[in-house]
PDB file of N, CA and C in Angstrom:
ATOM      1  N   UNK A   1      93.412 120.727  91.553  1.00  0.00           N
ATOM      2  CA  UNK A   1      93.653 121.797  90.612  1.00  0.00           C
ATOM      3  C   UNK A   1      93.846 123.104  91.353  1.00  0.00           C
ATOM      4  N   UNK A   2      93.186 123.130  92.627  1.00  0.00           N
ATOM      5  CA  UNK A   2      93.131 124.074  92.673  1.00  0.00           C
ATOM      6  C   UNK A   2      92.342 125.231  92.880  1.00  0.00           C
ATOM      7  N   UNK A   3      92.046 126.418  93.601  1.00  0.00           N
ATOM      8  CA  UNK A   3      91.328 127.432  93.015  1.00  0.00           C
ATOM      9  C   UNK A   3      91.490 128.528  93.187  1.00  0.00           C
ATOM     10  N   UNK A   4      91.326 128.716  91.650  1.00  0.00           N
ATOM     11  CA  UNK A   4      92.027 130.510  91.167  1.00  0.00           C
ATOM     12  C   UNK A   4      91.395 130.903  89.536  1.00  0.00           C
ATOM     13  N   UNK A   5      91.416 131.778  89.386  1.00  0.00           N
ATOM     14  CA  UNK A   5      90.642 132.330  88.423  1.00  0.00           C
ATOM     15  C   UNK A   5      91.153 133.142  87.259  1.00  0.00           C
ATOM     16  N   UNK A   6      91.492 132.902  86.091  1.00  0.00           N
ATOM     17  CA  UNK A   6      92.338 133.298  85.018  1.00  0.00           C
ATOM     18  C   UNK A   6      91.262 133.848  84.474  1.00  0.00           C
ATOM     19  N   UNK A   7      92.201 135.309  83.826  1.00  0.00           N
ATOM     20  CA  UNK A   7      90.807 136.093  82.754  1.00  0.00           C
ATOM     21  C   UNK A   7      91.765 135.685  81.669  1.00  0.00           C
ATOM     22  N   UNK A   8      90.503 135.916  80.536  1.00  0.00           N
ATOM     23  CA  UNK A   8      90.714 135.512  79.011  1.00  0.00           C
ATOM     24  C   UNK A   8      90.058 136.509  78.403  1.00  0.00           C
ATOM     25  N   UNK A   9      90.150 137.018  77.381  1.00  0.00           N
ATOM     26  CA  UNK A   9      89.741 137.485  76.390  1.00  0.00           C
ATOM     27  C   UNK A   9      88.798 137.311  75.677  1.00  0.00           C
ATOM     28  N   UNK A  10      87.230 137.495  75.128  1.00  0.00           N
ATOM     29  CA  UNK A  10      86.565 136.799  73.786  1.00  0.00           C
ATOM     30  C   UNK A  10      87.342 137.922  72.743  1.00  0.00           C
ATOM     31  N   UNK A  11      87.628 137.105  71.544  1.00  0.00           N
ATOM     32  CA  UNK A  11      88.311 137.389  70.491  1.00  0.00           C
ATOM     33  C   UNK A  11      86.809 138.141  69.653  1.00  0.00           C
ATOM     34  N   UNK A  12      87.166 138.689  68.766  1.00  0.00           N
ATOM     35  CA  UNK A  12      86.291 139.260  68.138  1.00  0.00           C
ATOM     36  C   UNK A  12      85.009 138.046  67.047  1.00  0.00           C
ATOM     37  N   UNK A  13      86.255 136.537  67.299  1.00  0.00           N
ATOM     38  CA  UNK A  13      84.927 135.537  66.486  1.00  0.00           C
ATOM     39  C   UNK A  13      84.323 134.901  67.874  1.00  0.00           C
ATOM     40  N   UNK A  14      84.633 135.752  68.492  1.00  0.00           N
ATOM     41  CA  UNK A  14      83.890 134.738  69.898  1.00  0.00           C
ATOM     42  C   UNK A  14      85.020 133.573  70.175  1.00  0.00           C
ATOM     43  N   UNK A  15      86.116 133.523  70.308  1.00  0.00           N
ATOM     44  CA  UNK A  15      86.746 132.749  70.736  1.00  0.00           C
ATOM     45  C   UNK A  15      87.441 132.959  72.107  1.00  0.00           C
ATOM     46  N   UNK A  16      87.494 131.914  72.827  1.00  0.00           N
ATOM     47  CA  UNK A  16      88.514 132.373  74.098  1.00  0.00           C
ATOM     48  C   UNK A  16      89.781 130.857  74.186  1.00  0.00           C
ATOM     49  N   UNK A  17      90.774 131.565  74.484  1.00  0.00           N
ATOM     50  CA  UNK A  17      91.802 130.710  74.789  1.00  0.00           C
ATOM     51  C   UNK A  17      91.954 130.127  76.113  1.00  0.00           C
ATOM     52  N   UNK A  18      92.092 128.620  76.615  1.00  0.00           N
ATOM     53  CA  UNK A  18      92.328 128.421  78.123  1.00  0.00           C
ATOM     54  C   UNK A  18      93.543 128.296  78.591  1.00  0.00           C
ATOM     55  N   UNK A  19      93.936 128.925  79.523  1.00  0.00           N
ATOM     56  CA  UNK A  19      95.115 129.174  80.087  1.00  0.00           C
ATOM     57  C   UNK A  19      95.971 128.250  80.346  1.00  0.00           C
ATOM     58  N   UNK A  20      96.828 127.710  80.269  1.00  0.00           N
ATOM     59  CA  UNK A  20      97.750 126.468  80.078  1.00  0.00           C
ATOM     60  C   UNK A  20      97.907 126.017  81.346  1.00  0.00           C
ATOM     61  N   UNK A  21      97.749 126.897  82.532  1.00  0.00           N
ATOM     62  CA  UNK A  21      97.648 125.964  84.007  1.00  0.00           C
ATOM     63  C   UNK A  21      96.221 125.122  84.040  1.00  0.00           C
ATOM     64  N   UNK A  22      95.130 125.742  83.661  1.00  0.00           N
ATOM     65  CA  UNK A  22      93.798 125.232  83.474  1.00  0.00           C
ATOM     66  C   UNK A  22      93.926 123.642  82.554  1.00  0.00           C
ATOM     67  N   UNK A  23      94.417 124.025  81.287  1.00  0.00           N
ATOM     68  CA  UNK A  23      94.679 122.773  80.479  1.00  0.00           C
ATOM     69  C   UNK A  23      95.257 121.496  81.147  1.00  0.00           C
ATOM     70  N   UNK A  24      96.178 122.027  81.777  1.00  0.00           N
ATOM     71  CA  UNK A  24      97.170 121.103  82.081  1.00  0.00           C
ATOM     72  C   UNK A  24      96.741 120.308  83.433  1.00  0.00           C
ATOM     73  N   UNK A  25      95.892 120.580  84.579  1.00  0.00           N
ATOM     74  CA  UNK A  25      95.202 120.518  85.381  1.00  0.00           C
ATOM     75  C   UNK A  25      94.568 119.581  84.740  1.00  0.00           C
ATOM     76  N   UNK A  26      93.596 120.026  83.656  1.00  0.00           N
ATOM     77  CA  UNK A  26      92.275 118.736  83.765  1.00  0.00           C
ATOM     78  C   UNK A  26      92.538 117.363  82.067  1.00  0.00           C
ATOM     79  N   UNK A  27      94.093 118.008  81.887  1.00  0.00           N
ATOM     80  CA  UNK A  27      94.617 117.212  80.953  1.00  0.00           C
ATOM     81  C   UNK A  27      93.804 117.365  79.396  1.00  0.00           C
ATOM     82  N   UNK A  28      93.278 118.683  79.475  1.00  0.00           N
ATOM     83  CA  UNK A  28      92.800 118.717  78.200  1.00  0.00           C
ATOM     84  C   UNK A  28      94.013 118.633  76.840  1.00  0.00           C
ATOM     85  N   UNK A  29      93.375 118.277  76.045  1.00  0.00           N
ATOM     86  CA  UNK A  29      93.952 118.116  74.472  1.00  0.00           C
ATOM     87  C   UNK A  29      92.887 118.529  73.260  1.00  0.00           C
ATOM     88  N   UNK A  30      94.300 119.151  72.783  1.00  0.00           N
ATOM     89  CA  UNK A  30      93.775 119.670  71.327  1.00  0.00           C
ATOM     90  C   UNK A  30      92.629 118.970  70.168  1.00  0.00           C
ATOM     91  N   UNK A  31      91.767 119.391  70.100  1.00  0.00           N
ATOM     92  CA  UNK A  31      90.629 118.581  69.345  1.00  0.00           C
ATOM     93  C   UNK A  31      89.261 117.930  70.194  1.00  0.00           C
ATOM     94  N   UNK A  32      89.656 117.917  71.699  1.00  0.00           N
ATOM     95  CA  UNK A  32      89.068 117.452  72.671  1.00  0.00           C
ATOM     96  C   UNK A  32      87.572 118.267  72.676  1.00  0.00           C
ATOM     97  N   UNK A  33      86.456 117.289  72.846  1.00  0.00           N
ATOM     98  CA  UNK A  33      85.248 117.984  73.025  1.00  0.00           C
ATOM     99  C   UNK A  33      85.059 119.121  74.151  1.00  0.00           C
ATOM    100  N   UNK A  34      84.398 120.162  74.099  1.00  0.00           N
ATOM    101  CA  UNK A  34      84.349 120.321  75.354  1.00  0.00           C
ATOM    102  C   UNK A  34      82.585 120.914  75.737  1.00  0.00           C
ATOM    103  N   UNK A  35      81.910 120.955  76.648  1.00  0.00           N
ATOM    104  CA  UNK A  35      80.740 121.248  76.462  1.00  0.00           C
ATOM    105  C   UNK A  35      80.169 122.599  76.751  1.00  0.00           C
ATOM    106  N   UNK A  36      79.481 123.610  76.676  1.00  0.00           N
ATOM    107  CA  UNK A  36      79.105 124.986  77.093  1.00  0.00           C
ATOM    108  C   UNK A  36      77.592 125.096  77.727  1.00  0.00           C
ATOM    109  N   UNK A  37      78.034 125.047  78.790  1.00  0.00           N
ATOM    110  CA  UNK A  37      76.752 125.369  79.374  1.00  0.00           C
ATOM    111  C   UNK A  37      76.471 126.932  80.281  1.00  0.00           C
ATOM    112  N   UNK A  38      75.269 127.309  79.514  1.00  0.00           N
ATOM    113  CA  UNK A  38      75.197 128.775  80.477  1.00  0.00           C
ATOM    114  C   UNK A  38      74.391 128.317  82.174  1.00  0.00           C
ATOM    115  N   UNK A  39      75.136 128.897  82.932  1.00  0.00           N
ATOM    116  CA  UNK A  39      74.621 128.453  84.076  1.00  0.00           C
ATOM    117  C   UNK A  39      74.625 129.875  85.284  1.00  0.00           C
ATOM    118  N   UNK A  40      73.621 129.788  85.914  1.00  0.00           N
ATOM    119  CA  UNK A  40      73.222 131.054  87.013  1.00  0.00           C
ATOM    120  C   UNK A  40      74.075 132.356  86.348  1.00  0.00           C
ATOM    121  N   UNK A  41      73.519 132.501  85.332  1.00  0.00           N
ATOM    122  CA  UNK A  41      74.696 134.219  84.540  1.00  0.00           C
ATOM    123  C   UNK A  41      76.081 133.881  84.960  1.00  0.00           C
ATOM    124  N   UNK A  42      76.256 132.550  84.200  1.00  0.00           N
ATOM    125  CA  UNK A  42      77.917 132.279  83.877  1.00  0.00           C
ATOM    126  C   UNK A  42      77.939 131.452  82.789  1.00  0.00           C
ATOM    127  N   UNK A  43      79.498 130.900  82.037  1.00  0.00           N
ATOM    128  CA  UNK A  43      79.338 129.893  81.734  1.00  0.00           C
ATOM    129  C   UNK A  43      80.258 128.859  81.908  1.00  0.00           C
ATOM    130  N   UNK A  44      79.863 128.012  81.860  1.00  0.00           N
ATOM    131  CA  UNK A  44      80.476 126.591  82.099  1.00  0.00           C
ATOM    132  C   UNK A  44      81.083 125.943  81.313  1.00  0.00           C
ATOM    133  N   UNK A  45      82.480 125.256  81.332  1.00  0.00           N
ATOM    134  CA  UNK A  45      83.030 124.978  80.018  1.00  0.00           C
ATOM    135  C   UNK A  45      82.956 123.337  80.720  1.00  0.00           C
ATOM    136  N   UNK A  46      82.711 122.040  80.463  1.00  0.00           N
ATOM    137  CA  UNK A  46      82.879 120.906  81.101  1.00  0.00           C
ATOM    138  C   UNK A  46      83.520 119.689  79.619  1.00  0.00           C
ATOM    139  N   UNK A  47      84.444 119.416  80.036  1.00  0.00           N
ATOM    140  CA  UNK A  47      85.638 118.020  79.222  1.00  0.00           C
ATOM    141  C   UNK A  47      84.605 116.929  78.689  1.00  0.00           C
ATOM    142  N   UNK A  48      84.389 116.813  77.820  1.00  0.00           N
ATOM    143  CA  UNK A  48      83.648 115.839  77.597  1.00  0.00           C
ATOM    144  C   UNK A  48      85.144 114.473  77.608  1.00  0.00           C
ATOM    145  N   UNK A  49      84.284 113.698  78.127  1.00  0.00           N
ATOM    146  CA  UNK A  49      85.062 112.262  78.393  1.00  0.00           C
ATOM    147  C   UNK A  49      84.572 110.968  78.122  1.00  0.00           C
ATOM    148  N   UNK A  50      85.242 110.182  77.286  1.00  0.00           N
ATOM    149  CA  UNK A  50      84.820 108.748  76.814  1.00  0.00           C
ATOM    150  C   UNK A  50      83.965 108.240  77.520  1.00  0.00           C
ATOM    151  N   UNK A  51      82.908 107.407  77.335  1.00  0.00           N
ATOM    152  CA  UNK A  51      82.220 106.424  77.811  1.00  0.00           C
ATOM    153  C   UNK A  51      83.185 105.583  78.753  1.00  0.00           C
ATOM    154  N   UNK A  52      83.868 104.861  77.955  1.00  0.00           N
ATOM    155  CA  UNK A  52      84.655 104.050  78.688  1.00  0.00           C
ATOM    156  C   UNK A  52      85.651 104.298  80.031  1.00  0.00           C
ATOM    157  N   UNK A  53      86.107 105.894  79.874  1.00  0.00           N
ATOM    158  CA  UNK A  53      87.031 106.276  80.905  1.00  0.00           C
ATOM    159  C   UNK A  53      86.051 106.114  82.438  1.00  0.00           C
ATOM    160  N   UNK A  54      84.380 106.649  82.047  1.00  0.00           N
ATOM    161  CA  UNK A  54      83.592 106.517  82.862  1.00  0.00           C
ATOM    162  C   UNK A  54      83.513 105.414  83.793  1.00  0.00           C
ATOM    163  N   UNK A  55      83.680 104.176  83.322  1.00  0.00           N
ATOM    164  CA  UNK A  55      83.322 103.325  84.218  1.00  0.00           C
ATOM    165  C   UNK A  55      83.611 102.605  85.209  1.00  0.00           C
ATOM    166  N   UNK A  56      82.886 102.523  86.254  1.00  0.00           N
ATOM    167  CA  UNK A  56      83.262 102.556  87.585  1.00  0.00           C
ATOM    168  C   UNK A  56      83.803 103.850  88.459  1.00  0.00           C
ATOM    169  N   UNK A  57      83.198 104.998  88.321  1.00  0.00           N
ATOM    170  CA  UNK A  57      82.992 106.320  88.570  1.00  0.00           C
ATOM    171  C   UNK A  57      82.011 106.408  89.955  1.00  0.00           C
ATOM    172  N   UNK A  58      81.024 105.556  89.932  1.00  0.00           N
ATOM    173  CA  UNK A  58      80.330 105.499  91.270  1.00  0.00           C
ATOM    174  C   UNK A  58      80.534 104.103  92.133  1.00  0.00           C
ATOM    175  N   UNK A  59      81.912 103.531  91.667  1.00  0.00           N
ATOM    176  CA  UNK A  59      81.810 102.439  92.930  1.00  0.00           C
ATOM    177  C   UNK A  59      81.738 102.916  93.890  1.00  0.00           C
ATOM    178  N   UNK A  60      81.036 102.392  94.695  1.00  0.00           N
ATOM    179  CA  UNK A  60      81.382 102.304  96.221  1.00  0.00           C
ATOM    180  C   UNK A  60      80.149 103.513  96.423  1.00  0.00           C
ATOM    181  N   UNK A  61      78.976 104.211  95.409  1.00  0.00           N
ATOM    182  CA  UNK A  61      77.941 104.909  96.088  1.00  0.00           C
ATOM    183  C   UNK A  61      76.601 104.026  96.775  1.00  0.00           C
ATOM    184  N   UNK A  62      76.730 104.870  97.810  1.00  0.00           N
ATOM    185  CA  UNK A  62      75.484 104.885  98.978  1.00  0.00           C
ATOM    186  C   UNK A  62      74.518 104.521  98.102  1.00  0.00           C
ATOM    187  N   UNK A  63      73.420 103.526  97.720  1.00  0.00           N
ATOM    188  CA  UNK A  63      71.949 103.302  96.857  1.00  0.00           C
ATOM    189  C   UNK A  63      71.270 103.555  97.901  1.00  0.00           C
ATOM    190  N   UNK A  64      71.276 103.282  98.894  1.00  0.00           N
ATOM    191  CA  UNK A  64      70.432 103.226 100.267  1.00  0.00           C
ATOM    192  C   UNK A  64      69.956 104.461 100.482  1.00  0.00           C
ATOM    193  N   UNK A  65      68.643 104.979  99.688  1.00  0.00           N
ATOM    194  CA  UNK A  65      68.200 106.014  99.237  1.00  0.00           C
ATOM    195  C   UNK A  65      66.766 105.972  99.517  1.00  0.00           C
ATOM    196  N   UNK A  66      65.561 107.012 100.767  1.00  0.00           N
ATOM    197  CA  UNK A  66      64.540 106.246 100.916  1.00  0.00           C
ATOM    198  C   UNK A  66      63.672 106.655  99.812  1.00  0.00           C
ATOM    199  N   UNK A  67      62.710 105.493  99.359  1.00  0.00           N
ATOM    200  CA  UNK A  67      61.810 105.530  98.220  1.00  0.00           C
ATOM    201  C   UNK A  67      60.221 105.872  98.187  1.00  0.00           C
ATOM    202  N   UNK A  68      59.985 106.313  97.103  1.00  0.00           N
ATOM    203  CA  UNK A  68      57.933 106.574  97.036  1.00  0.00           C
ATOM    204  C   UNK A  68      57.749 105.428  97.336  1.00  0.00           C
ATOM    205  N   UNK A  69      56.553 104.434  98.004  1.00  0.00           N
ATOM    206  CA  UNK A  69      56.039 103.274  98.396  1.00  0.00           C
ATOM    207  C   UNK A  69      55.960 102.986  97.358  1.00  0.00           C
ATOM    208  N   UNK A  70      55.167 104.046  95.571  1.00  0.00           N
ATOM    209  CA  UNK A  70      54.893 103.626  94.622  1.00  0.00           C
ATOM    210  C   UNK A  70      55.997 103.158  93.653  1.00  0.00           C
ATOM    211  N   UNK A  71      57.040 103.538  94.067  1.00  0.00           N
ATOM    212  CA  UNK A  71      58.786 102.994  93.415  1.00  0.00           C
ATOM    213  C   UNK A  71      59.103 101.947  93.525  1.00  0.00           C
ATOM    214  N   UNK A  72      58.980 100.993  94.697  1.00  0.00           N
ATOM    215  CA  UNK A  72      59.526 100.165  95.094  1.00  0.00           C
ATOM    216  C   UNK A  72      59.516  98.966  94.274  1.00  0.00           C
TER     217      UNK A  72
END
């Protein structure tokens, strides 16, 4: 995608529009969830995405992770 930083506007109902390079980048669509999270005095806008698109997202991660004796 990229990185670069588009300003937007909040509209007077609290709305902001996302910039059509942004959209088009992470393939958002109209009606599409999206999530708001306030984070370190910002906020975060993140795509919510199907269950299903998810899976198999961590093939191939490292488990080999060392453990509490009491975990094992």
């Amino acid at each position: 995608m990229g990185s670069y930083m588009e300003p937007v506007r909040l509209s007077s109902k609290y709305q902001v529009v996302i910039p059509r390079r942004v959209r088009e980048a992470l393939h958002l669509r109209p009606g599409q969830i999206i999530h708001v999270l306030p984070y370190q005095n910002r906020i975060e806008l993140i795509p919510a995405r199907p269950v299903r698109k998810l899976r198999g997202f961590l093939k191939g991660i490292d488990t080999a992770v060392p453990r509490d004796a009491d975990r094992v």
